[in-house]
Protein backbone atom coordinates (compact mmCIF):
# COMPACT_ATOMS: atom_id res chain seq x y z
CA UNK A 1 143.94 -36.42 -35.19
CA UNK A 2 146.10 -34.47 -37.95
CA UNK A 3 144.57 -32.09 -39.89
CA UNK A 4 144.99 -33.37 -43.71
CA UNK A 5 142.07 -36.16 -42.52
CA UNK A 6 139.81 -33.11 -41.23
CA UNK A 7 140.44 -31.62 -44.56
CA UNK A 8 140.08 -34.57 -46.45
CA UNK A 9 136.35 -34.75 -44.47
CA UNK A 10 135.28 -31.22 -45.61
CA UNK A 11 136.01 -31.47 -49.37
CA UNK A 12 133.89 -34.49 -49.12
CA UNK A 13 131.23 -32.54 -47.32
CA UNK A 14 131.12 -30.01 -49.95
CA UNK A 15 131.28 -32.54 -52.59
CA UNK A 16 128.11 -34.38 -51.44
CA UNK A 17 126.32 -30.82 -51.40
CA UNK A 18 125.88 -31.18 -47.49
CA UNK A 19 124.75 -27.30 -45.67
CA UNK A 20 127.53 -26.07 -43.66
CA UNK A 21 124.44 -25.16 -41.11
CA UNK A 22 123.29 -29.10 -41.15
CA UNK A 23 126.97 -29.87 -40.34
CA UNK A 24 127.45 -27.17 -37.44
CA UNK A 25 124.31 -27.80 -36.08
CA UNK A 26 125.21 -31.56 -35.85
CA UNK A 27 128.97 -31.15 -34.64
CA UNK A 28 128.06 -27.87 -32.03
CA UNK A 29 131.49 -26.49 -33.91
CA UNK A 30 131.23 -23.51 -36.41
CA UNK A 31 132.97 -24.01 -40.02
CA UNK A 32 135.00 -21.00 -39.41
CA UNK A 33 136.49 -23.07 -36.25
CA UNK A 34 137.06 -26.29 -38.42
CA UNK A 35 138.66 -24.57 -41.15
CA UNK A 36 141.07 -23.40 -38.11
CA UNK A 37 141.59 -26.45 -37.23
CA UNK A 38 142.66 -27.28 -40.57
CA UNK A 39 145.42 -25.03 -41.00
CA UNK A 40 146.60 -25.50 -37.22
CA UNK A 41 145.14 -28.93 -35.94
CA UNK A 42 145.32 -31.24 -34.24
CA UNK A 43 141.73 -31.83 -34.66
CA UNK A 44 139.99 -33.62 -31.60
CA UNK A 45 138.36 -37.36 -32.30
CA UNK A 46 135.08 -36.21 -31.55
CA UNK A 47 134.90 -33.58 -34.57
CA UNK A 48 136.34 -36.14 -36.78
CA UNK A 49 133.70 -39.14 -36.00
CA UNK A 50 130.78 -36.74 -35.74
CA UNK A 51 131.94 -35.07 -39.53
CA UNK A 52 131.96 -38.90 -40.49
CA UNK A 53 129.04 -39.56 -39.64
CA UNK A 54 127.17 -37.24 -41.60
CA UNK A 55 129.11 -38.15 -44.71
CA UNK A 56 127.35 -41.74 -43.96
CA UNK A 57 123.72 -40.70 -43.37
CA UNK A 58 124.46 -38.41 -46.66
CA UNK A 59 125.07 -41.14 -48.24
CA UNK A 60 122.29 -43.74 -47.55
């Protein structure tokens, strides 16, 4: 997947006020490695549809 959509994920994470903690915990991938992968990507699927899915069950 290209990076801008792993970006695109993380602004909405901090947006919604969502721990960084929550999200690594979830994902099993530190924020310092997904801000990597967001300057260098490509980001694999898995990271993108996990980081998804926490945007949804922040939202309900």
């Amino acid at each position: 997947m290209e990076s801008a959509e792993l970006v695109q994920l993380m602004n909405q994470i901090d947006s919604k006020g969502i721990g960084w903690k929550q999200v690594e915990e979830k994902v099993k991938v530190s924020e310092s490695l997904l801000r990597l992968y967001a300057k260098s990507g490509p980001v694999p699927v898995t990271i993108i549809k996990g980081l998804k899915k926490i945007i949804e069950e922040a939202g309900n």
